[in-house]
C-alpha atoms as a PDB file:
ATOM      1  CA  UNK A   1       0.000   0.000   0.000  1.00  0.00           C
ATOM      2  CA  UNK A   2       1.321   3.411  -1.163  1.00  0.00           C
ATOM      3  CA  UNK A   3       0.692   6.139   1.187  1.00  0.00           C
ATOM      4  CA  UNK A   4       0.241   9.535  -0.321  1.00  0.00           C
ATOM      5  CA  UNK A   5       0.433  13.208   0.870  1.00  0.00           C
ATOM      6  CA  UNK A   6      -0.776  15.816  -1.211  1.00  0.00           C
ATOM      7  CA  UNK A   7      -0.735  13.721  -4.301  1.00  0.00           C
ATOM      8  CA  UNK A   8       2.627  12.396  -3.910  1.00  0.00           C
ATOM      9  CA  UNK A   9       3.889   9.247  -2.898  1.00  0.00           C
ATOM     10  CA  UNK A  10       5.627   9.216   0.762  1.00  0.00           C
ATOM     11  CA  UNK A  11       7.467   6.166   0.059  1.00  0.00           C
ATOM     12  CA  UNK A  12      10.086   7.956  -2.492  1.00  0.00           C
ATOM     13  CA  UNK A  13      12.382  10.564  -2.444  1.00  0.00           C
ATOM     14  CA  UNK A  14      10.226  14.454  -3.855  1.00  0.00           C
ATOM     15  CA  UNK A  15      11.725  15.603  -7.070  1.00  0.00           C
ATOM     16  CA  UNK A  16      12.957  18.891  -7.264  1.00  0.00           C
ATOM     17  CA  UNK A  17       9.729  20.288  -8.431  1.00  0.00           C
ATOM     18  CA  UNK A  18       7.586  18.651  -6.089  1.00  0.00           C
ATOM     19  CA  UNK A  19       9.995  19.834  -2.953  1.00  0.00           C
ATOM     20  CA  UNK A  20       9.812  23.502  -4.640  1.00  0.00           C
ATOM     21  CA  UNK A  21       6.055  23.012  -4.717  1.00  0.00           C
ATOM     22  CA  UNK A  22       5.568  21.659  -1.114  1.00  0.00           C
ATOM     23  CA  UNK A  23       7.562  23.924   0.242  1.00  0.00           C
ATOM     24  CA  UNK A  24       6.017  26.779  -1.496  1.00  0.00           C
ATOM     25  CA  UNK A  25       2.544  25.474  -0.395  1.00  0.00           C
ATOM     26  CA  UNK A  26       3.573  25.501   3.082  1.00  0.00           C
ATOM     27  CA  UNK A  27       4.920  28.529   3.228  1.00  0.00           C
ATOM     28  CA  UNK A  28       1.660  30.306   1.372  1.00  0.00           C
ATOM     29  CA  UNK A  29      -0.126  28.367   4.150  1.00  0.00           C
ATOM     30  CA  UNK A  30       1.722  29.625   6.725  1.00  0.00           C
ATOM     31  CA  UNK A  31       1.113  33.299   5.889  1.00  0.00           C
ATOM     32  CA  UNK A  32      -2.402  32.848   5.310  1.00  0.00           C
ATOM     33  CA  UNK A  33      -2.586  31.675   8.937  1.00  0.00           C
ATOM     34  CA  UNK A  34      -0.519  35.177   9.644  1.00  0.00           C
ATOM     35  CA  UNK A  35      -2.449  37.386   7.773  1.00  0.00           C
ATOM     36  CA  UNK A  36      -5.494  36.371   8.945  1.00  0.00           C
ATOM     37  CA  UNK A  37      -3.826  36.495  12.374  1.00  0.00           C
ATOM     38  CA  UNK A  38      -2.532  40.128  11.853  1.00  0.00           C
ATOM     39  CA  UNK A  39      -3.494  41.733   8.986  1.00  0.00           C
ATOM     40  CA  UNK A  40      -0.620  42.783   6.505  1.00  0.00           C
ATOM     41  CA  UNK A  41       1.292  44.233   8.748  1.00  0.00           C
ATOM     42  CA  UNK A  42       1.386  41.793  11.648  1.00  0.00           C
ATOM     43  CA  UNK A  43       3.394  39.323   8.920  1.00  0.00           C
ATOM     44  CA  UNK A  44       7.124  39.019   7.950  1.00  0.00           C
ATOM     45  CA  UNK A  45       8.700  37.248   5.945  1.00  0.00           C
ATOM     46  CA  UNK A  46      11.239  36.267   8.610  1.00  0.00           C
ATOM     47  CA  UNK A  47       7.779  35.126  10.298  1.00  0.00           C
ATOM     48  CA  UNK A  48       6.339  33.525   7.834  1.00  0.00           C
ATOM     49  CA  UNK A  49       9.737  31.456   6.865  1.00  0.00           C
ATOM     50  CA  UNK A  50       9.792  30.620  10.440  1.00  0.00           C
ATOM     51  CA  UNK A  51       6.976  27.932  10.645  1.00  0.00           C
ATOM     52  CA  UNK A  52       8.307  26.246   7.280  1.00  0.00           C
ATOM     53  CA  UNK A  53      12.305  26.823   7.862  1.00  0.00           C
ATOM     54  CA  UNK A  54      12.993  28.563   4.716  1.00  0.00           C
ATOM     55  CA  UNK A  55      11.975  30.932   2.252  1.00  0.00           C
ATOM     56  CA  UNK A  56      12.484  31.410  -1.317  1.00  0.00           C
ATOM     57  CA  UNK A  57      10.058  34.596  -1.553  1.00  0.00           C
ATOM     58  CA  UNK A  58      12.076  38.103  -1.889  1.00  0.00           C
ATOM     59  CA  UNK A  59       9.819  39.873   0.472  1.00  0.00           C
ATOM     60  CA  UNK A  60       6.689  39.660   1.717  1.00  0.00           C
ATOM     61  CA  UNK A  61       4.262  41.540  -1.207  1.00  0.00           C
ATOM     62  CA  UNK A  62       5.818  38.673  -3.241  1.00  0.00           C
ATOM     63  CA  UNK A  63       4.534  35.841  -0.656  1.00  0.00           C
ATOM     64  CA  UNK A  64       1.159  38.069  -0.449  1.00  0.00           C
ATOM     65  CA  UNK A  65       0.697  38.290  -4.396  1.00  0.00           C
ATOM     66  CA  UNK A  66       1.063  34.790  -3.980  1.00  0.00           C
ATOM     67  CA  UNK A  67      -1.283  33.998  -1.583  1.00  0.00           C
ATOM     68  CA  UNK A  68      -4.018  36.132  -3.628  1.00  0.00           C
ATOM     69  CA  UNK A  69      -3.361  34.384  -6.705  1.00  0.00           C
ATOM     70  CA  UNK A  70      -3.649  31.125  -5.218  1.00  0.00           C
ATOM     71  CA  UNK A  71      -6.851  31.968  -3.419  1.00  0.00           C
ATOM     72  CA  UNK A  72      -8.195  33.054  -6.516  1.00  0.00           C
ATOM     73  CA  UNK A  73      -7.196  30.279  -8.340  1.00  0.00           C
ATOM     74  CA  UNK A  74      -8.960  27.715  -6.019  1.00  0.00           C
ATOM     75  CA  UNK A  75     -12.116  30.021  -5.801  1.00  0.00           C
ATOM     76  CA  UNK A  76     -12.078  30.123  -9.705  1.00  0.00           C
ATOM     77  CA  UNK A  77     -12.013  26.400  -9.950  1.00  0.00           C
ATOM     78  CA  UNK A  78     -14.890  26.113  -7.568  1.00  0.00           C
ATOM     79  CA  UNK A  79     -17.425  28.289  -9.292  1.00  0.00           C
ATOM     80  CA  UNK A  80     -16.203  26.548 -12.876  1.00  0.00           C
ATOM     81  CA  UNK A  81     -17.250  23.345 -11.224  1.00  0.00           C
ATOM     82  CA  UNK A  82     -20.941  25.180 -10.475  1.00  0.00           C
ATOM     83  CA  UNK A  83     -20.806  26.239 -13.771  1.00  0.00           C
ATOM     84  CA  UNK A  84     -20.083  23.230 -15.571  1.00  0.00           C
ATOM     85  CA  UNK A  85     -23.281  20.871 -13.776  1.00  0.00           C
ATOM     86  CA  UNK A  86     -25.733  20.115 -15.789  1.00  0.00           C
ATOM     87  CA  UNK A  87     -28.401  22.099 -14.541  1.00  0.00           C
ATOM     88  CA  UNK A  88     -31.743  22.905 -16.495  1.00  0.00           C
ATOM     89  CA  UNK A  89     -31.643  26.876 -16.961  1.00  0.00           C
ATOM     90  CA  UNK A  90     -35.049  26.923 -15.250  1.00  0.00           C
ATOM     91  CA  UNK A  91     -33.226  25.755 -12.146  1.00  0.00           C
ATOM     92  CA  UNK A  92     -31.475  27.977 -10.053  1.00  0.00           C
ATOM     93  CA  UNK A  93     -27.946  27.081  -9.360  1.00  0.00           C
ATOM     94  CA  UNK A  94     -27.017  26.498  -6.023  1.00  0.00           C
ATOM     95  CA  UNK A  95     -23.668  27.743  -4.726  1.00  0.00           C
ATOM     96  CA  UNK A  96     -22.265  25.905  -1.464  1.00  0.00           C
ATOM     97  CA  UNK A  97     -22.376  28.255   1.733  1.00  0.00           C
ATOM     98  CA  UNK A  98     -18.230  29.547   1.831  1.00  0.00           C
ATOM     99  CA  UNK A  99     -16.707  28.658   5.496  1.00  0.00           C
ATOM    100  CA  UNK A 100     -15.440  32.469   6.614  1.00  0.00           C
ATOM    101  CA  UNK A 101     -12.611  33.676   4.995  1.00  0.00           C
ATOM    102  CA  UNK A 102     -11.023  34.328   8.598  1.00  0.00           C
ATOM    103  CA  UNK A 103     -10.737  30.593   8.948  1.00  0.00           C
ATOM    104  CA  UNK A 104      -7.739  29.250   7.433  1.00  0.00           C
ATOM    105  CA  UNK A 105      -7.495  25.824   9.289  1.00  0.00           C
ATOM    106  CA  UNK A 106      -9.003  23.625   6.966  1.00  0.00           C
ATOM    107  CA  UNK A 107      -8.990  25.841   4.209  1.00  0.00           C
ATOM    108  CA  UNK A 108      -5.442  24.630   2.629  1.00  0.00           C
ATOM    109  CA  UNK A 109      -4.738  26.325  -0.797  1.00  0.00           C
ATOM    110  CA  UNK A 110      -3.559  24.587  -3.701  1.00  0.00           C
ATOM    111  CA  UNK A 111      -0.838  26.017  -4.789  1.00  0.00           C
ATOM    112  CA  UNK A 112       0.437  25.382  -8.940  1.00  0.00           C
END
């Protein structure tokens, strides 16, 4: 039985690619749990880097871009998924009640 995380096998060593993207995940991760937690300004990169161990952002607008386009991302994908049902056009289409964007526990982005 292969275990996975993420999508990727934890039996075998992460490619380069895969490292870059886990570690990039967890570190957009870990400043959505600051900002949320501070605002802007209560984040740092130093921060931020702290609760992964590294950082390969050059400051933190970079790591905040980041987080936006990843959040957007994900919230695209959901409402092309609402899109795409097959619903009769008579029917209203019903869009899932969003958990508050303050909450960032279980909310893990999905970073590409």
């Amino acid at each position: 039985m292969v275990c996975q995380f993420g999508g990727i096998d934890v039996g075998r060593r992460l490619t380069r690619q895969e490292s870059r993207l886990e570690t990039r995940t967890k570190l957009l991760e870990s400043a959505a749990q600051l900002f949320a937690k501070g605002g802007y300004e209560g984040a740092s990169v130093d921060l931020i880097a702290e609760r992964v161990g590294y950082s390969n952002f050059e400051s933190k607008e970079a790591i905040f871009l980041a987080f936006l386009d990843a959040h957007k991302r994900r919230e695209i994908d959901a409402l092309a998924q609402i899109l795409a049902q097959d619903i009769p056009a008579s029917e209203p289409r019903r869009v899932p009640r969003r958990e508050s964007s303050r909450s960032h526990r279980d909310n893990r982005l999905h970073v590409e």
